[in-house]
PDB file of N, CA and C in Angstrom:
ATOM      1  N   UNK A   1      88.456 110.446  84.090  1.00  0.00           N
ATOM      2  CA  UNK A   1      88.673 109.031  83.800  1.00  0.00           C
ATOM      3  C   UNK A   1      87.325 108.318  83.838  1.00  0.00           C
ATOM      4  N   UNK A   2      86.811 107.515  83.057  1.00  0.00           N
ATOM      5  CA  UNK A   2      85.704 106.308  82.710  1.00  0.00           C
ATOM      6  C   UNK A   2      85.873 105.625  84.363  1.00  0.00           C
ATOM      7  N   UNK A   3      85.162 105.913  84.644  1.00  0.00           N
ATOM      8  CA  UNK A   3      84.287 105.237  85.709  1.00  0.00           C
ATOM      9  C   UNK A   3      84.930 103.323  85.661  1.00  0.00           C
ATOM     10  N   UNK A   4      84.298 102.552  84.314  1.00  0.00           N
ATOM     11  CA  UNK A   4      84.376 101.570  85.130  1.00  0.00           C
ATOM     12  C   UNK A   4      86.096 101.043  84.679  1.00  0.00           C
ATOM     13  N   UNK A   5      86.750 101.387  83.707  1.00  0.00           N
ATOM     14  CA  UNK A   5      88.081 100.787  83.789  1.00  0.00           C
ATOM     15  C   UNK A   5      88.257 100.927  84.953  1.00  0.00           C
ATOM     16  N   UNK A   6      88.270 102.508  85.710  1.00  0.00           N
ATOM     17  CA  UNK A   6      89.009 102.410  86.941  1.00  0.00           C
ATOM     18  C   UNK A   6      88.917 101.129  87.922  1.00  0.00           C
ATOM     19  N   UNK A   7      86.945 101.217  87.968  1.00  0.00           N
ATOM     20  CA  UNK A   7      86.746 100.434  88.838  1.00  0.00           C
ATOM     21  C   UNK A   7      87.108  99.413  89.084  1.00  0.00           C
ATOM     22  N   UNK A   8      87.233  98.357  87.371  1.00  0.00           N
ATOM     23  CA  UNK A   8      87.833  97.075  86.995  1.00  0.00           C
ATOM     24  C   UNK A   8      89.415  96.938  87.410  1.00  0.00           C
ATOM     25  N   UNK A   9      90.333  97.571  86.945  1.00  0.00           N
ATOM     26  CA  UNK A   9      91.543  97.825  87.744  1.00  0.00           C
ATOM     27  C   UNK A   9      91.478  98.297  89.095  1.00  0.00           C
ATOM     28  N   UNK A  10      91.200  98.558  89.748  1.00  0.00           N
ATOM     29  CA  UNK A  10      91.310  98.464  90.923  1.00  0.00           C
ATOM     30  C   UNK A  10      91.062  97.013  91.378  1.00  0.00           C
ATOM     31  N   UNK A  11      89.660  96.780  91.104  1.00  0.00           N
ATOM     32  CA  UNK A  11      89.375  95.293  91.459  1.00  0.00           C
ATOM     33  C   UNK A  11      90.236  94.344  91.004  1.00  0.00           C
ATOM     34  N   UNK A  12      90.602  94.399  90.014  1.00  0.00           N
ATOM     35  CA  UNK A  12      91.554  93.432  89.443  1.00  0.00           C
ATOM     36  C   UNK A  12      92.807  93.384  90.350  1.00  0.00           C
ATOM     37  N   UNK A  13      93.795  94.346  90.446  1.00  0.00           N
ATOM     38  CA  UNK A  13      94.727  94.988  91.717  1.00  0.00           C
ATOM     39  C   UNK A  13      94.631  94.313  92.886  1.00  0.00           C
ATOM     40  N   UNK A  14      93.241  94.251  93.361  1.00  0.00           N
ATOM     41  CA  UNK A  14      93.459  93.791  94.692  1.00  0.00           C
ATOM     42  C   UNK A  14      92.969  92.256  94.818  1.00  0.00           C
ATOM     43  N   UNK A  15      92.858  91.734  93.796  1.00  0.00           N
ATOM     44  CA  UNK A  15      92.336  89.700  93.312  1.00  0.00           C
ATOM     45  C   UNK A  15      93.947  89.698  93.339  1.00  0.00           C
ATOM     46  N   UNK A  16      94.465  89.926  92.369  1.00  0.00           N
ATOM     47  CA  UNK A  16      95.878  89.407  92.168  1.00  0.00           C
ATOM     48  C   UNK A  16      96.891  89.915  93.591  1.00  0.00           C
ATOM     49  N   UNK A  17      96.618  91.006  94.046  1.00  0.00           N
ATOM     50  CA  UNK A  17      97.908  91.233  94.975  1.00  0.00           C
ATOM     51  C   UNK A  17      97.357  90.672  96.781  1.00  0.00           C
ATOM     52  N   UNK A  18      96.060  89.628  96.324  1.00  0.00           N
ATOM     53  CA  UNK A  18      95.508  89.663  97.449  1.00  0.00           C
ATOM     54  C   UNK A  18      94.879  90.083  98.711  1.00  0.00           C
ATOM     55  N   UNK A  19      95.193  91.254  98.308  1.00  0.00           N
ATOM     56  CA  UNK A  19      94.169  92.055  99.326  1.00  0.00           C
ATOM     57  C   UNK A  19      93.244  91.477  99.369  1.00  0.00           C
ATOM     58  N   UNK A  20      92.104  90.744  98.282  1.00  0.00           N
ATOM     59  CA  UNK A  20      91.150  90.291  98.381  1.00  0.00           C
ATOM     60  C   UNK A  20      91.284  89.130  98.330  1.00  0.00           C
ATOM     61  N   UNK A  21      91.098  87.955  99.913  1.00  0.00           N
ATOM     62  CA  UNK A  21      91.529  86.463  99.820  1.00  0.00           C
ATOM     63  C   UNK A  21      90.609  85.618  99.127  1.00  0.00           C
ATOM     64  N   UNK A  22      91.255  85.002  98.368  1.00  0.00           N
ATOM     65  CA  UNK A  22      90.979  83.529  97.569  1.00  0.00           C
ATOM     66  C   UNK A  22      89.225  82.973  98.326  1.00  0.00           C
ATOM     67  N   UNK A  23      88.315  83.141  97.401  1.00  0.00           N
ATOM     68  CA  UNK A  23      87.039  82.233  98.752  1.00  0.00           C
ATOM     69  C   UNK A  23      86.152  83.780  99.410  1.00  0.00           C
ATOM     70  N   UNK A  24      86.911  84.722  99.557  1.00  0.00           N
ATOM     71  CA  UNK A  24      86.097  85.931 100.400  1.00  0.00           C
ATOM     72  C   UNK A  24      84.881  86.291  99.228  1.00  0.00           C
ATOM     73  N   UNK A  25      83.804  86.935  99.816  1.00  0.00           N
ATOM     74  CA  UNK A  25      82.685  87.205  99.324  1.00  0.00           C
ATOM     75  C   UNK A  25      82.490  89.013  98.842  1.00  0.00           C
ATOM     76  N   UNK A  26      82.205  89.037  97.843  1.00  0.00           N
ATOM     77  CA  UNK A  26      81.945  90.311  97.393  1.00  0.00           C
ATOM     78  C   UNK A  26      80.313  90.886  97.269  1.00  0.00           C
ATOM     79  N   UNK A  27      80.330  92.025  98.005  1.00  0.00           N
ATOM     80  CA  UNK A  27      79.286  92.453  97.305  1.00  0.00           C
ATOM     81  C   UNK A  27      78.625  93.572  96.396  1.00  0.00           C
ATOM     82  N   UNK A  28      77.717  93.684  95.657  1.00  0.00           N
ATOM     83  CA  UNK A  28      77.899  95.172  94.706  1.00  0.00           C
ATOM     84  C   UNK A  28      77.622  96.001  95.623  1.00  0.00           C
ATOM     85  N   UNK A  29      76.744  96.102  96.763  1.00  0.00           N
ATOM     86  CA  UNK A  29      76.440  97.470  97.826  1.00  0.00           C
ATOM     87  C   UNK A  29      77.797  97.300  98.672  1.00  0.00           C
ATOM     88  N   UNK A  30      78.773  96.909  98.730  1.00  0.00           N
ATOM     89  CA  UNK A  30      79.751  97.293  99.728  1.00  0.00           C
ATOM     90  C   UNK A  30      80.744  98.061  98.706  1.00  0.00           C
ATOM     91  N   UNK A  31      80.917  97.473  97.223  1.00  0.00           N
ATOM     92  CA  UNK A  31      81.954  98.206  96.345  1.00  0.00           C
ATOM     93  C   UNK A  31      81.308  99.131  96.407  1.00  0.00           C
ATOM     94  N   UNK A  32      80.438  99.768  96.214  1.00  0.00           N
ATOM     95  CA  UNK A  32      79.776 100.761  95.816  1.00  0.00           C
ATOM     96  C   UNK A  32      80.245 101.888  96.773  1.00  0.00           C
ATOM     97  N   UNK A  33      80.391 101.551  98.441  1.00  0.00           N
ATOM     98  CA  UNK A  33      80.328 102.250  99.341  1.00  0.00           C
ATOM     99  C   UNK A  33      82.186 102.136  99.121  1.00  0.00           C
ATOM    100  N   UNK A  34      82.870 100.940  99.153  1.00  0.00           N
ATOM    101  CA  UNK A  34      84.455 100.985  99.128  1.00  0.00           C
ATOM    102  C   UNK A  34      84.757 102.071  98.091  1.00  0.00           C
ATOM    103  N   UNK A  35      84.075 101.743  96.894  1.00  0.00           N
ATOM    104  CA  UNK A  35      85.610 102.207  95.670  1.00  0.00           C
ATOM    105  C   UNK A  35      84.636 103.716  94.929  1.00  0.00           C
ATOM    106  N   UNK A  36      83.156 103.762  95.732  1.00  0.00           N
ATOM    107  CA  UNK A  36      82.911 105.283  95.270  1.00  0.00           C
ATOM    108  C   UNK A  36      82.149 105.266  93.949  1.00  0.00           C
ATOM    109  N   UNK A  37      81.589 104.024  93.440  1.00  0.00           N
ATOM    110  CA  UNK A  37      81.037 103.930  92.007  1.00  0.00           C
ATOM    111  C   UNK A  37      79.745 103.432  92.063  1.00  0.00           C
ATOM    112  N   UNK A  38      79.052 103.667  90.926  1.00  0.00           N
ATOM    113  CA  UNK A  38      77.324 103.408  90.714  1.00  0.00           C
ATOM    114  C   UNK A  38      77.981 101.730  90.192  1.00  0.00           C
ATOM    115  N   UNK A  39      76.455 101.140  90.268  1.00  0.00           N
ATOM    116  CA  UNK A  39      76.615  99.451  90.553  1.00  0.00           C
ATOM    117  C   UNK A  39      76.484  99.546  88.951  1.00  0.00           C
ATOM    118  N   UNK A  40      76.365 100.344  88.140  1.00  0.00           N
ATOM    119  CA  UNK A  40      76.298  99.684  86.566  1.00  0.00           C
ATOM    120  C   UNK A  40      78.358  99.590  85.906  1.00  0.00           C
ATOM    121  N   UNK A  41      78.677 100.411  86.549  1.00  0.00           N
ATOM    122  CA  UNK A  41      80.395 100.208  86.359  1.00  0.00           C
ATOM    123  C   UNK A  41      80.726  98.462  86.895  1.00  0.00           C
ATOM    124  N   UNK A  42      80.169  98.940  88.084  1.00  0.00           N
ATOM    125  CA  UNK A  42      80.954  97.577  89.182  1.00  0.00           C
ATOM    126  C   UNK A  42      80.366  96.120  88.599  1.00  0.00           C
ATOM    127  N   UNK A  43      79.263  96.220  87.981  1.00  0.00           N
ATOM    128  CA  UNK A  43      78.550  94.933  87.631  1.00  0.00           C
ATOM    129  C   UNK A  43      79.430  94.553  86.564  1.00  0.00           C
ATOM    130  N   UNK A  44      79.697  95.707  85.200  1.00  0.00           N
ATOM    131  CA  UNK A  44      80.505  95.627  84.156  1.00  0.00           C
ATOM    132  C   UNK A  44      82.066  94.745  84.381  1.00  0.00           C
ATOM    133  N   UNK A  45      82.483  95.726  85.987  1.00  0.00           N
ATOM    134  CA  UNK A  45      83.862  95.096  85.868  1.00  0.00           C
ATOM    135  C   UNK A  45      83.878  93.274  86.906  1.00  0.00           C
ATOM    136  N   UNK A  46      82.848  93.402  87.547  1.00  0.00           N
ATOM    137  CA  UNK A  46      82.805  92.138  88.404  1.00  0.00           C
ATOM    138  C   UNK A  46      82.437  91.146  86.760  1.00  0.00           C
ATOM    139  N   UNK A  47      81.939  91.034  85.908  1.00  0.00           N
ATOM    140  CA  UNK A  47      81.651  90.650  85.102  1.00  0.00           C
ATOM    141  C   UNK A  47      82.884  90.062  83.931  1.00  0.00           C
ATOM    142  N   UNK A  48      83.351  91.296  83.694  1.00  0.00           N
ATOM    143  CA  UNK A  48      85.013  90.869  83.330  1.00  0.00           C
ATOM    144  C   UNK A  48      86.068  90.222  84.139  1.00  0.00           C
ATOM    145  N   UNK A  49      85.971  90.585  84.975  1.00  0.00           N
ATOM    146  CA  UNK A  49      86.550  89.357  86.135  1.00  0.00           C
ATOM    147  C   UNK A  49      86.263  88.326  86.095  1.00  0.00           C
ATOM    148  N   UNK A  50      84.808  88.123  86.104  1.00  0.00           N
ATOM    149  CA  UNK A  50      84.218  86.875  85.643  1.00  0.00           C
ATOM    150  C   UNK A  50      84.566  85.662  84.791  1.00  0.00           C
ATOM    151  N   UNK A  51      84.697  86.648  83.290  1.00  0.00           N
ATOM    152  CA  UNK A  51      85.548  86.196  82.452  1.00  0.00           C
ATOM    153  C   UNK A  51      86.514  86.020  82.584  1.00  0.00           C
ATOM    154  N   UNK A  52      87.619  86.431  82.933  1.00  0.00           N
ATOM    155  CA  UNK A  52      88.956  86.181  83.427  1.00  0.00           C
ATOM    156  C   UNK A  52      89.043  85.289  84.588  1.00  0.00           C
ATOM    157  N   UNK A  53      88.242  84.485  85.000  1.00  0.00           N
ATOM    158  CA  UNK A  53      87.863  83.691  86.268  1.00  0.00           C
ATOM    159  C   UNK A  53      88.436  84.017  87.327  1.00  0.00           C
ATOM    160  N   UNK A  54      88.306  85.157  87.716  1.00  0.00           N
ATOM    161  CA  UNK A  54      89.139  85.527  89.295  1.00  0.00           C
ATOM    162  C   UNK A  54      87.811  85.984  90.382  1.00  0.00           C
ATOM    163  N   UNK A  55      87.051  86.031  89.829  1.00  0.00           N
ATOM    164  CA  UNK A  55      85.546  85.999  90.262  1.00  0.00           C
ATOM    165  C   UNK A  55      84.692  85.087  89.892  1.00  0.00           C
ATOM    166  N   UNK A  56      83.817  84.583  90.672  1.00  0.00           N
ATOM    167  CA  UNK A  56      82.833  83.869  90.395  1.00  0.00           C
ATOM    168  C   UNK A  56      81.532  84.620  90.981  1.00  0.00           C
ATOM    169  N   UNK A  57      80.171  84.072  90.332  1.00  0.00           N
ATOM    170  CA  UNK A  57      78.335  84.321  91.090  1.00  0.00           C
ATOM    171  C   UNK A  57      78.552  83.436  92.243  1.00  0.00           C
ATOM    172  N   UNK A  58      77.966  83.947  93.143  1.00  0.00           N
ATOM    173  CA  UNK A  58      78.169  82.859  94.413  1.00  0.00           C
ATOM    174  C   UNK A  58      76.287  83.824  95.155  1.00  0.00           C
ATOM    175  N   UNK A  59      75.269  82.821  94.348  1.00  0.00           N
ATOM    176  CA  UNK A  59      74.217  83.146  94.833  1.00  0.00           C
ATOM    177  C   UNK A  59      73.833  84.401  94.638  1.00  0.00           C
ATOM    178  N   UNK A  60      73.434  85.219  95.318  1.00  0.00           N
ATOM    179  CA  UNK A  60      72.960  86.824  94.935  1.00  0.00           C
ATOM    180  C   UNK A  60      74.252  87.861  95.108  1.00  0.00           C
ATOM    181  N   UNK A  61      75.708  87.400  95.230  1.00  0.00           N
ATOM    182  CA  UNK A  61      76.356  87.923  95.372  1.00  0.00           C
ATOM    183  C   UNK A  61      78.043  87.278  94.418  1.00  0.00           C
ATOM    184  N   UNK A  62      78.497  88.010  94.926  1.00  0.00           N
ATOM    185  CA  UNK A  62      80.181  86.997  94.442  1.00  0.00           C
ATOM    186  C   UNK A  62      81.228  87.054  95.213  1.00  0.00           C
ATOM    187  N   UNK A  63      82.237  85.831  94.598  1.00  0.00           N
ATOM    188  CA  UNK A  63      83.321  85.246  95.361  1.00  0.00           C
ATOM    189  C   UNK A  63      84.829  85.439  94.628  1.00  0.00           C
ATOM    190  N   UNK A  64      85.891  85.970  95.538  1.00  0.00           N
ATOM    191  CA  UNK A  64      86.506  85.940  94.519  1.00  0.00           C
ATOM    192  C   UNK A  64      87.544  83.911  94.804  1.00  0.00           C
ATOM    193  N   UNK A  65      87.562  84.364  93.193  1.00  0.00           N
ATOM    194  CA  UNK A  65      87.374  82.435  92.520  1.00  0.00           C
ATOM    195  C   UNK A  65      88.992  81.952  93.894  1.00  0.00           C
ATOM    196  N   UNK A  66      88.695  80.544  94.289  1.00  0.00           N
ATOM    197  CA  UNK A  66      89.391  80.157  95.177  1.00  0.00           C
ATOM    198  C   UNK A  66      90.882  79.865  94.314  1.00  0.00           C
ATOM    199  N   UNK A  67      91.059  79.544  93.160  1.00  0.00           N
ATOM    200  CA  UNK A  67      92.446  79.447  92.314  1.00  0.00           C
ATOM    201  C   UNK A  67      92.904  80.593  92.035  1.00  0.00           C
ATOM    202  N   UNK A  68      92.761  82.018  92.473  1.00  0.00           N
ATOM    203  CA  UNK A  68      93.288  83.183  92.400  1.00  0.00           C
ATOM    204  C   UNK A  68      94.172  82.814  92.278  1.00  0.00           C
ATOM    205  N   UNK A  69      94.804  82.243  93.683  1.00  0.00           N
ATOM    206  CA  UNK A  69      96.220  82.144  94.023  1.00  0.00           C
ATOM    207  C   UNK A  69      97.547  81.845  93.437  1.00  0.00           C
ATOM    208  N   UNK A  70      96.958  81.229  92.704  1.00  0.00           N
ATOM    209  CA  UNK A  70      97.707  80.479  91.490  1.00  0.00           C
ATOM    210  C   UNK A  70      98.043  81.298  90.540  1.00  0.00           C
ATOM    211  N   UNK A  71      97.010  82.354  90.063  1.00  0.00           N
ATOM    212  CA  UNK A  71      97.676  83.021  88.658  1.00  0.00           C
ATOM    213  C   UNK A  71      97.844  84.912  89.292  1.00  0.00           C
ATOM    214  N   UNK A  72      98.172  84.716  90.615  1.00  0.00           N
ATOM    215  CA  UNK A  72      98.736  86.289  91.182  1.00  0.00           C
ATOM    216  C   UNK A  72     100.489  86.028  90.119  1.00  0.00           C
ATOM    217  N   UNK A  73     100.792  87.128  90.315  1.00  0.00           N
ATOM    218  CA  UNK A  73     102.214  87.140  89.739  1.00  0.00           C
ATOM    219  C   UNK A  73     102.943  86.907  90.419  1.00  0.00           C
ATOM    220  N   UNK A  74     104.189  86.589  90.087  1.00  0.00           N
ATOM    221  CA  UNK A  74     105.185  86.243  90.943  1.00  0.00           C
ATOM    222  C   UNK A  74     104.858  84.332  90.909  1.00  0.00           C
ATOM    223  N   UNK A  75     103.952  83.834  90.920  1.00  0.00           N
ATOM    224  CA  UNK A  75     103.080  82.552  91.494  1.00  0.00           C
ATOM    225  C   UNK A  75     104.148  81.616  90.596  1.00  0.00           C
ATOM    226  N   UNK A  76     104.851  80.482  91.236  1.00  0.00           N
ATOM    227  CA  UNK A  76     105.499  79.576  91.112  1.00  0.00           C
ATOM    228  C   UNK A  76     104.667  79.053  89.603  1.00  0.00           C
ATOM    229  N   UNK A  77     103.367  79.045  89.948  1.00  0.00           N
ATOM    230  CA  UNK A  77     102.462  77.932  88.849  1.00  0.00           C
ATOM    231  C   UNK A  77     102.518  78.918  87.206  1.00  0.00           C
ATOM    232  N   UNK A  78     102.763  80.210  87.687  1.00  0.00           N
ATOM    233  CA  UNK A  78     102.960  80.904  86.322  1.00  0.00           C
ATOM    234  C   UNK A  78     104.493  80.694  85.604  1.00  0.00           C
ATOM    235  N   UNK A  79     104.916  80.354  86.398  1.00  0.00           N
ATOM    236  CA  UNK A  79     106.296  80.388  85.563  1.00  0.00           C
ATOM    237  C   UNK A  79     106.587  79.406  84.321  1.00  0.00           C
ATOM    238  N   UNK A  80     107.115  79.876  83.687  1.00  0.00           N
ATOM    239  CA  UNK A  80     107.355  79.365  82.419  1.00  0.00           C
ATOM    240  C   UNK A  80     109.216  78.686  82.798  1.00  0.00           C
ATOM    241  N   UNK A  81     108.997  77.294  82.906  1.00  0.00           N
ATOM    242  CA  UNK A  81     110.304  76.540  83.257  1.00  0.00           C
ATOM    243  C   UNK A  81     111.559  76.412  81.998  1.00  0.00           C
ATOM    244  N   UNK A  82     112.735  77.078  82.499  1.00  0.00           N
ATOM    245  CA  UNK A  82     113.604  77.701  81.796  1.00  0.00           C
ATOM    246  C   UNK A  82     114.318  76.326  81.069  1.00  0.00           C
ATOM    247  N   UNK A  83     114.720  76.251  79.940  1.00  0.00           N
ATOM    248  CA  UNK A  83     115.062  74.725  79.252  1.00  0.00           C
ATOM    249  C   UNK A  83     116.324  75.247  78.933  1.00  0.00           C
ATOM    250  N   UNK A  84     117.736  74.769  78.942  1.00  0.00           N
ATOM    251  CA  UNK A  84     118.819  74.656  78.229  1.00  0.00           C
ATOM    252  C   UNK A  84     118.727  74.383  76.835  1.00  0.00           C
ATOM    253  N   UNK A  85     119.453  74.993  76.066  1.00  0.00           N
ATOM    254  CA  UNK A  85     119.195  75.028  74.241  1.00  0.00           C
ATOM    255  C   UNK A  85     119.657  73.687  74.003  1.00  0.00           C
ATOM    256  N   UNK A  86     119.270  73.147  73.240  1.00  0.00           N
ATOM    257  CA  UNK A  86     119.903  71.952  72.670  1.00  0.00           C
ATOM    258  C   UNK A  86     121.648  72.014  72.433  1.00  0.00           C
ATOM    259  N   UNK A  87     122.374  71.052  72.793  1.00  0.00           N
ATOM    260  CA  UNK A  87     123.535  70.850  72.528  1.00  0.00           C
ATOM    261  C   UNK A  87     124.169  70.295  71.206  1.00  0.00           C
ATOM    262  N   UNK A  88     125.175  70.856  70.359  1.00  0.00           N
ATOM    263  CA  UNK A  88     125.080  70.351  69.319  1.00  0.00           C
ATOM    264  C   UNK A  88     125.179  71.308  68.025  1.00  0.00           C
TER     265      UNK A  88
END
């Protein structure tokens, strides 16, 4: 398996199911030592996260973004509010 999908799913996995809290600080030498990967995967997938705003740069390191919370699944704020069909 490609190195950094994994890495990116995993990371992604644990933003949304919270393992990783809203505000906590990431760094590339601790993933490296957690999830077992060279920092050119982890930069790739902290990067796409990025884009997907569930991460932010927070100085020489990163954060994961404090509105996580909001778009984990299940999250009240994702729901799409159910409308009765028109009558008639």
């Amino acid at each position: 398996m490609p190195e950094q999908p994994h890495v990116y799913d995993r990371l992604r996995s644990a933003i949304l199911d919270l393992d990783r809290v809203p505000g906590s600080r990431i760094t590339e030498r601790g993933l490296e030592a957690e999830l077992g990967a060279s920092r050119t995967p982890l930069r790739a997938a902290l990067m796409r996260l990025e884009a997907e705003g569930l991460v932010r740069r927070d100085g020489r390191g990163w954060e994961v973004s404090p509105s996580t919370s909001a778009r984990s699944p299940g999250s009240a704020s994702c729901a799409t509010p159910w409308r009765a069909p028109p009558y008639g």
